[in-house]
Protein backbone atom coordinates (compact mmCIF):
# COMPACT_ATOMS: atom_id res chain seq x y z
CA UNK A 1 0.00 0.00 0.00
CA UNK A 2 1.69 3.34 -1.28
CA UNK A 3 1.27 6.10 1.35
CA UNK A 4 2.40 9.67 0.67
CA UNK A 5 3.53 12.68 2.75
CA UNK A 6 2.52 16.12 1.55
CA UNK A 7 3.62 19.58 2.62
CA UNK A 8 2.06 22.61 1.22
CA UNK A 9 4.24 25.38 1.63
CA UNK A 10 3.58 28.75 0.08
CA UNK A 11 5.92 31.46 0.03
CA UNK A 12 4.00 34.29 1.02
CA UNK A 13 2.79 34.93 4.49
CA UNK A 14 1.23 37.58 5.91
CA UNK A 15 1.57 36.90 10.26
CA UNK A 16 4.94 35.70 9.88
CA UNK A 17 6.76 36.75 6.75
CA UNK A 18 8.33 33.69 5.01
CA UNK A 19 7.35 31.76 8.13
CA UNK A 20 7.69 28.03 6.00
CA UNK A 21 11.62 29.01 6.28
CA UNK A 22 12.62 30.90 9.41
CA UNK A 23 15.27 29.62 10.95
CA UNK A 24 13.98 27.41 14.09
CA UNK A 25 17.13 26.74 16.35
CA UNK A 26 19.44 26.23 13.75
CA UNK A 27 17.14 24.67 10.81
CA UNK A 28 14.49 26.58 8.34
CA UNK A 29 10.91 25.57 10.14
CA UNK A 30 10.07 22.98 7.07
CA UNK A 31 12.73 20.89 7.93
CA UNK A 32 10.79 19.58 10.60
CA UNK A 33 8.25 17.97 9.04
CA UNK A 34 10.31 16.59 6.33
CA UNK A 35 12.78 14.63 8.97
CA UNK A 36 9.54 13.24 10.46
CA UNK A 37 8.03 12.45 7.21
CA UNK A 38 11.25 10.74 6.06
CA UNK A 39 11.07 8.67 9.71
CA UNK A 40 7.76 7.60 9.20
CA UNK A 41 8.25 3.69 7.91
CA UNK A 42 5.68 3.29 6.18
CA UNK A 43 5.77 6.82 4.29
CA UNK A 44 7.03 6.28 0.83
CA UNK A 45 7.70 9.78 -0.14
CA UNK A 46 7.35 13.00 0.94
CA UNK A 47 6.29 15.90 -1.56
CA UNK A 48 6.63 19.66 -1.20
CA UNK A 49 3.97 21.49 -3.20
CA UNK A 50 5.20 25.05 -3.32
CA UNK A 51 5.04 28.05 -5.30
CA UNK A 52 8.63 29.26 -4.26
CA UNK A 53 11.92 28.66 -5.30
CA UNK A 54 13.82 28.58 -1.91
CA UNK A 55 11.46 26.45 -0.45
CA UNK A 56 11.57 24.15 -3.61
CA UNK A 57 15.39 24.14 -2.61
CA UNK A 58 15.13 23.45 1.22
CA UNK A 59 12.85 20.37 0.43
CA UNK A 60 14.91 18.99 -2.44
CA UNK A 61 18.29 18.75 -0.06
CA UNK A 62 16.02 17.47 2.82
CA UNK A 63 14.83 14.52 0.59
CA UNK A 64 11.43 15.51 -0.57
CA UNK A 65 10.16 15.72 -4.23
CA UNK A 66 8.74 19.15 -5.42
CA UNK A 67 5.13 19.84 -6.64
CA UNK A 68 5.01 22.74 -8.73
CA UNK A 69 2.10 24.52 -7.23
CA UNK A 70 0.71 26.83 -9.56
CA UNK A 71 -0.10 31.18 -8.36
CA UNK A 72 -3.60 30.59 -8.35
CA UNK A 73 -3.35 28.14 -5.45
CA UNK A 74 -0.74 30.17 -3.52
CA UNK A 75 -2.61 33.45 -2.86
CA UNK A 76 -3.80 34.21 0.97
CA UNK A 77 -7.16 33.17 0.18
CA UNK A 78 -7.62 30.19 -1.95
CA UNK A 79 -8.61 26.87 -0.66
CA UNK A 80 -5.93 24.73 0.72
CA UNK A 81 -8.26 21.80 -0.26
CA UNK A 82 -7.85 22.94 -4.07
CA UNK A 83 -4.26 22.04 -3.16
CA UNK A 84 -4.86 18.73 -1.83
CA UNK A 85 -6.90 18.04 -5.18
CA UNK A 86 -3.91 19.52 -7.12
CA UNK A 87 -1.38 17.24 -5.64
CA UNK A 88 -3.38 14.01 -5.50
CA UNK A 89 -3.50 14.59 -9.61
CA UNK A 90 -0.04 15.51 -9.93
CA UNK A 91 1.48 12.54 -8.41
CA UNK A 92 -0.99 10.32 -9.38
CA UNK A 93 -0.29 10.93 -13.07
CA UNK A 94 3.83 10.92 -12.32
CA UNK A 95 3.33 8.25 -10.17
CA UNK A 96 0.08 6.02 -10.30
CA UNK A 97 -2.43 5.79 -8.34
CA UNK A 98 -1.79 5.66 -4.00
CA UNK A 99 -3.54 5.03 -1.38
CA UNK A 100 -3.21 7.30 1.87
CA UNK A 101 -2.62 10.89 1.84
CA UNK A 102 -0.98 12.13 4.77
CA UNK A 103 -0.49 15.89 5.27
CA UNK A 104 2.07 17.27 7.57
CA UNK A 105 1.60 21.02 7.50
CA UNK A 106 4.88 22.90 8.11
CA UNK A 107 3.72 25.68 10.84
CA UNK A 108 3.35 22.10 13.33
CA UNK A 109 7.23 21.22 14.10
CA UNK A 110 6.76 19.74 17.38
CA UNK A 111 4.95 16.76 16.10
CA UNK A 112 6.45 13.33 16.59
CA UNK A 113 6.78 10.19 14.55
CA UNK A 114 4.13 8.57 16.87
CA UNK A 115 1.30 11.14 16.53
CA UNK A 116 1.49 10.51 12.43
CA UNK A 117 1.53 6.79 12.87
CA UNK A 118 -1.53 7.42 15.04
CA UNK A 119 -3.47 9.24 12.68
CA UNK A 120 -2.50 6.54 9.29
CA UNK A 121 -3.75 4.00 11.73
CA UNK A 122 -6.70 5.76 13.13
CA UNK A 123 -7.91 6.29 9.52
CA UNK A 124 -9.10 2.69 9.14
CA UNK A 125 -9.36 1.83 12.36
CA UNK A 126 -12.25 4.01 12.94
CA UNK A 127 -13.92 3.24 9.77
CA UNK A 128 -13.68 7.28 8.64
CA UNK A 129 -13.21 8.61 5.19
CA UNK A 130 -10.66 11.44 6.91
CA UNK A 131 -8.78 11.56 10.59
CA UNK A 132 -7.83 14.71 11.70
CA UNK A 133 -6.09 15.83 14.73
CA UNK A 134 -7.06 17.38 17.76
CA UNK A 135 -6.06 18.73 21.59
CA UNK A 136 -7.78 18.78 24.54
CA UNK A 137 -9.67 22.37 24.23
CA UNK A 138 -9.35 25.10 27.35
CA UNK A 139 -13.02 26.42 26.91
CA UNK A 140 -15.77 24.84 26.38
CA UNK A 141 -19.13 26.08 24.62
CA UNK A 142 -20.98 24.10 27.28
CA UNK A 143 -19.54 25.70 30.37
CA UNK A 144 -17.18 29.13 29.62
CA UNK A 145 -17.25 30.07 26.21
CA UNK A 146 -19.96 33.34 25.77
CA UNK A 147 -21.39 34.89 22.65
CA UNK A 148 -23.33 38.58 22.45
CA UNK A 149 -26.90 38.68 21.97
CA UNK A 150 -28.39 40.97 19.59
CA UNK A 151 -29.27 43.56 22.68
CA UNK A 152 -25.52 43.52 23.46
CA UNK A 153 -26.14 41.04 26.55
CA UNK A 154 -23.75 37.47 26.57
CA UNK A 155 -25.08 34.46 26.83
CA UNK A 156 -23.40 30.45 26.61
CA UNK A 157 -22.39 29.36 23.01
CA UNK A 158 -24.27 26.49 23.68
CA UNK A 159 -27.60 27.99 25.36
CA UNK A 160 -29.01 24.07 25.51
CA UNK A 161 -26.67 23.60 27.98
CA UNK A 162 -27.97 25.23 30.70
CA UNK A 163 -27.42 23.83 34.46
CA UNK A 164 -24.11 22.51 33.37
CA UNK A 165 -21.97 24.52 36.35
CA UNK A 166 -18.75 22.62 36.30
CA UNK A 167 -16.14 21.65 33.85
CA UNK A 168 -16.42 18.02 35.00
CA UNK A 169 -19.58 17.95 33.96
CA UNK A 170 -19.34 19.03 30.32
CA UNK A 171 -18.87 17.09 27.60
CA UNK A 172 -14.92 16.72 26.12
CA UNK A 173 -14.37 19.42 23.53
CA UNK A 174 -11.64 19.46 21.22
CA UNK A 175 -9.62 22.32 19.37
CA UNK A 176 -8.31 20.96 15.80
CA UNK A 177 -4.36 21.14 15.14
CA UNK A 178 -2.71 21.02 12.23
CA UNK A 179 -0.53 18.54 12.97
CA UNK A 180 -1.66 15.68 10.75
CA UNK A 181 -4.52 15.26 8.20
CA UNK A 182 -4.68 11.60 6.95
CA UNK A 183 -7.40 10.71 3.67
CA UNK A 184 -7.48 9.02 0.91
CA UNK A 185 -7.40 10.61 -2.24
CA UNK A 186 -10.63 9.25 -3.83
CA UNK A 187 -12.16 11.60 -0.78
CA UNK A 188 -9.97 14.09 -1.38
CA UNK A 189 -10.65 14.20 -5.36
CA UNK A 190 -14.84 14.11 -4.86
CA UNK A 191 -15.32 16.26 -1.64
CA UNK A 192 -15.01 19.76 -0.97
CA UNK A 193 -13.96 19.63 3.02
CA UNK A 194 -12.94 18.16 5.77
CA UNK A 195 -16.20 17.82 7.17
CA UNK A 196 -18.16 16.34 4.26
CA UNK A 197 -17.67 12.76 5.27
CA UNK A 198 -17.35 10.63 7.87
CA UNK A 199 -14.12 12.35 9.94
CA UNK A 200 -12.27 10.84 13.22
CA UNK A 201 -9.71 12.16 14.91
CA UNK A 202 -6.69 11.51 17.44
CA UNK A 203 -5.55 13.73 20.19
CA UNK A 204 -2.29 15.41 20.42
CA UNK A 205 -0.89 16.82 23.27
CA UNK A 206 -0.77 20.30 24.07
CA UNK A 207 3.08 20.35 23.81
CA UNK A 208 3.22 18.92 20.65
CA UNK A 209 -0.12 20.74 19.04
CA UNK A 210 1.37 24.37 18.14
CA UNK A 211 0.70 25.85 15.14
CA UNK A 212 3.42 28.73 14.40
CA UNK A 213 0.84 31.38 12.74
CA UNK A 214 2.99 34.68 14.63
CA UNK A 215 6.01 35.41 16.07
CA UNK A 216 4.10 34.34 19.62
CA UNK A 217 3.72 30.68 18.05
CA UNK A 218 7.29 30.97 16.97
CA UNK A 219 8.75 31.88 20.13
CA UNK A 220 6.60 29.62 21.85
CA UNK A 221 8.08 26.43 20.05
CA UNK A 222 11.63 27.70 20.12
CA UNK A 223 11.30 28.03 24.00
CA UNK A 224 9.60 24.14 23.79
CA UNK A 225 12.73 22.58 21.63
CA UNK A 226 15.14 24.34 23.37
CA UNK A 227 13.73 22.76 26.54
CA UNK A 228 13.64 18.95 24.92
CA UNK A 229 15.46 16.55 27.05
CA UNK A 230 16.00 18.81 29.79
CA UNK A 231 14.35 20.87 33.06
CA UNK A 232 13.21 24.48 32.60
């Protein structure tokens, strides 16, 4: 069974200018994700779709193949799915057909080899057509997450869950990460979303669930890797 790593990498980016490549203690942030790509047995290849040269360059010496992505895919506002369906095709017509798609987006560096051989496995395990992943969420829209009424008053996200006074007693919410996406491509190919089929996910932890969208995020997982292996 063939079983692909992608990386969509654009070159623009507005929080954190040319975020895919900052330097991250020593290594451009993409690097990351490649090296756990590449340790991921059962990963066959790894493939950078990217609409910049540099990055194209970075991913080449790290091991990965290059997707040309084309400009109409790399603005701020089109659809990363439209990507997805992009790559499937390209590879699938250089390579043949495949049969997991596994993306490993580059602003999630503190992943590990174990959280990606969760999600593959999760996949099928839990009968779903995609498995995304999640973290244990600090609010909850059953106990303290509040929304304005149209009178300028707040009231629960959730109003149905009224008499629900302690955390303990609310159901287990999630926050999704971007640390792995796992699908097939024939879902990929004839859906428009995430959500259109039946989805699953598995649970990160918070330590390994940062997505670097500022130079807050950034810092944040610098301080984290620098900390790796030892007490701060």
């Amino acid at each position: 069974m063939k079983q692909y790593a992608f990386i969509f990498a654009r070159g623009g980016s507005k929080g954190l200018p040319r975020k895919n490549i900052k330097n991250l203690l020593g290594k451009p942030l993409i690097v990351y994700s490649i090296e756990t790509a590449l340790n991921v047995t059962d990963i066959d290849k790894v493939f950078i779709s990217t609409d910049d040269d540099e990055i194209a360059s970075i991913g080449l010496a790290t091991g990965a193949e290059i997707i040309p992505r084309p400009a109409n895919l790399a603005i701020d506002n089109s659809p990363e799915w439209l990507s997805w369906q992009h790559a499937v095709n390209w590879v699938t017509s250089k390579y043949g057909e495949f049969e997991q798609f596994i993306s490993l987006p580059a602003t999630s560096p503190l992943r590990s080899v174990e959280d990606v051989e969760s999600a593959m496995h999760k996949l099928y395990s839990g009968n779903a057509d995609i498995c995304i992943s999640t973290t244990p969420a600090n609010r909850s829209p059953y106990f303290n997450m509040i929304k304005e009424t149209e009178y300028g008053h707040v009231e629960l996200v959730n109003t149905d869950s009224q008499g629900v006074y302690r955390r303990q007693d609310a159901p287990e919410v999630y926050d999704i990460t971007t640390v792995v996406y796992v699908s097939t491509p024939q879902y990929i190919l004839n859906e428009t979303g995430l959500f259109a089929g039946k989805v699953t996910h598995t649970i990160i932890p918070k330590e390994r669930a940062i997505d670097i969208d500022d130079i807050y995020d950034f810092k944040l997982a610098e301080a984290i890797l620098s900390c790796k292996g030892q007490v701060c």
